[in-house]
Protein backbone atom coordinates (compact mmCIF):
# COMPACT_ATOMS: atom_id res chain seq x y z
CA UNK A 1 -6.65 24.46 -34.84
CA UNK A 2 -3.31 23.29 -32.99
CA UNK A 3 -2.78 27.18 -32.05
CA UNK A 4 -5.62 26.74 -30.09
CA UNK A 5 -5.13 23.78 -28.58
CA UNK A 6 -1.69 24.92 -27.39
CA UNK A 7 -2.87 27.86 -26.64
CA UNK A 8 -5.92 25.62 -24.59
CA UNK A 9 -3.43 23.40 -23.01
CA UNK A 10 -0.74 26.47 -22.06
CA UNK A 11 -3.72 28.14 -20.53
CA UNK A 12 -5.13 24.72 -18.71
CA UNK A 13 -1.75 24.42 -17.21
CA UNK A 14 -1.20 28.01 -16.27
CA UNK A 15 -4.56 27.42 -14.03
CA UNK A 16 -4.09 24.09 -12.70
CA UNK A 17 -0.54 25.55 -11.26
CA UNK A 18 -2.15 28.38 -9.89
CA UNK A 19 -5.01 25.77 -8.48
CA UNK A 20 -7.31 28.80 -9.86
CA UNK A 21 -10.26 26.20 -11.33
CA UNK A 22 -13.07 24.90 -9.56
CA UNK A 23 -13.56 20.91 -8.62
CA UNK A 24 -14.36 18.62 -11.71
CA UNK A 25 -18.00 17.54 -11.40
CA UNK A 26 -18.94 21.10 -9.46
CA UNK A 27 -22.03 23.22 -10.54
CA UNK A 28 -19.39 25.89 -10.79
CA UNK A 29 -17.32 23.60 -13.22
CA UNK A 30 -20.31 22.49 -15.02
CA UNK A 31 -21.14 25.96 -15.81
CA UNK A 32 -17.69 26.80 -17.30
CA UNK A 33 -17.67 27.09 -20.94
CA UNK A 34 -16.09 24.17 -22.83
CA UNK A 35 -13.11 25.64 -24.17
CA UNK A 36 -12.53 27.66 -21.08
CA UNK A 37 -9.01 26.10 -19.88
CA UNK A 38 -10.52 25.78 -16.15
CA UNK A 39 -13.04 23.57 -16.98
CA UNK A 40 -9.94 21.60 -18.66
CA UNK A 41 -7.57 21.94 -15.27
CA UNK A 42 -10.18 20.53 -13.46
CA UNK A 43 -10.66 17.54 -15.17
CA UNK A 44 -6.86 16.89 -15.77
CA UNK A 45 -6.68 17.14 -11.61
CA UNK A 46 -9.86 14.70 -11.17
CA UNK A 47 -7.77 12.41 -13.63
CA UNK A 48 -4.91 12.59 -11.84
CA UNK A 49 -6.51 11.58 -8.60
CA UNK A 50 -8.18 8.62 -9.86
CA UNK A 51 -5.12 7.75 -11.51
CA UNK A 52 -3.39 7.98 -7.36
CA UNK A 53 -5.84 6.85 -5.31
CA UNK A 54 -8.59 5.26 -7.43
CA UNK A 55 -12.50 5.89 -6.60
CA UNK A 56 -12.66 8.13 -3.44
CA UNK A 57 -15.60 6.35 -2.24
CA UNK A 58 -13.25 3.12 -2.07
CA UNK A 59 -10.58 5.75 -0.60
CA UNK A 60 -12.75 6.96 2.30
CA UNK A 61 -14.05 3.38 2.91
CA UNK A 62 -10.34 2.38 3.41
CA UNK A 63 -9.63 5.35 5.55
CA UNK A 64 -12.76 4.55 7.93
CA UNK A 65 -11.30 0.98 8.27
CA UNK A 66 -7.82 2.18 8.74
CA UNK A 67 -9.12 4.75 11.80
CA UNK A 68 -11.42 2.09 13.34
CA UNK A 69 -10.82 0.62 16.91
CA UNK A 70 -8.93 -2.61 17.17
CA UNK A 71 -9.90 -4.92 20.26
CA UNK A 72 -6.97 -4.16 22.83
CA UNK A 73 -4.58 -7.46 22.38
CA UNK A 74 -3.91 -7.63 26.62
CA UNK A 75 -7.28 -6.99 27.54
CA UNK A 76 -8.51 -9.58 29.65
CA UNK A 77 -5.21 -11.69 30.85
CA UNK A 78 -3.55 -11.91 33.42
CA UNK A 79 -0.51 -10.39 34.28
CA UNK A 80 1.21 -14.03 34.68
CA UNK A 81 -0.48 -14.76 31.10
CA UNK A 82 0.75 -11.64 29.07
CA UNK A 83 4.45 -12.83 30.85
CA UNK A 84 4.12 -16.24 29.48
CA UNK A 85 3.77 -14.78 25.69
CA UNK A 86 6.30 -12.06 26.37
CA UNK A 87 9.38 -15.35 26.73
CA UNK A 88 11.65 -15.81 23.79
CA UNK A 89 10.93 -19.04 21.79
CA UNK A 90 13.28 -21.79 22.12
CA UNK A 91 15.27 -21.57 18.61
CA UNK A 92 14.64 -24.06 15.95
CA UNK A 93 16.27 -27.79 15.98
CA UNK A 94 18.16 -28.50 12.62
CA UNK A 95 17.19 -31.96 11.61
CA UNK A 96 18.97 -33.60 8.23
CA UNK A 97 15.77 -34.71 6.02
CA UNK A 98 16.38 -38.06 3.79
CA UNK A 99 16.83 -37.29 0.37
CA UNK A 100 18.21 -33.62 0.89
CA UNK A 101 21.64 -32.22 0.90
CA UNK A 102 23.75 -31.64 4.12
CA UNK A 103 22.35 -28.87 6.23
CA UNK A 104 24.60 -25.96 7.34
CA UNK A 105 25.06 -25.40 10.91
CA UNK A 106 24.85 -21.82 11.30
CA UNK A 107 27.61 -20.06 13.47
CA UNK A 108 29.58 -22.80 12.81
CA UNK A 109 31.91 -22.81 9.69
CA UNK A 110 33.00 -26.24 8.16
CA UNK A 111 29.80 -28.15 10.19
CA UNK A 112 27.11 -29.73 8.07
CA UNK A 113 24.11 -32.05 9.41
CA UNK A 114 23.55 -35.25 7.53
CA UNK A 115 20.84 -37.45 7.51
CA UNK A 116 21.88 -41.01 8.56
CA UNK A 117 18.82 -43.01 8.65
CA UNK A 118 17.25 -44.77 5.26
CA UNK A 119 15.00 -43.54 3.85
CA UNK A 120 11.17 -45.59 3.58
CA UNK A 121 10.70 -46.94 0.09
């Protein structure tokens, strides 16, 4: 009995290399014999595949969202508009919060903020 499953699996691999076995699920599968090491290739690739990319209704559903048309991000302002969101923002204020450690001014080595008013009770 292991003989012949070696000789099963040796056989199943020597065809799914090859890619000489027909798609898992096919009439042309379905009508290979069940120790022929085809029908075996083709179910070890279908495996595989799920095991990748999951159901491939789910994989062309993501694919068709993926390829769909966005709504163009400029269409519709004005030149003066799309300028306006094009400037740099002004960089962040450091402000020491009560109850926190110093805050380290970036850039500049030694410098710490500190909070100096009280804090509520």
């Amino acid at each position: 009995m292991t003989d012949a499953l070696t000789e099963l699996w040796a056989n199943a691999k020597a065809a799914w290399c090859a890619r000489d076995f027909p798609k898992y699920g096919s009439r042309a599968w379905c009508a290979l014999g069940p120790d022929d090491p085809r029908r075996l290739a083709g179910a070890l690739e279908a495996a595989e595949m799920w095991r990748k990319y999951g159901d491939e209704e789910e994989l062309l559903a993501w694919f068709a969202h993926a390829n769909r048309s966005r709504f163009p991000y400029a269409d519709g302002l004005s030149r003066a508009e799309l300028d306006q969101r094009a400037k740099p923002k002004p960089p962040h204020q450091l402000q020491a919060t009560p109850g926190w450690p110093p805050v380290r001014v970036p850039g500049q080595p030694g410098r710490y903020l500190t909070c100096t008013r009280k804090e509520a009770a």
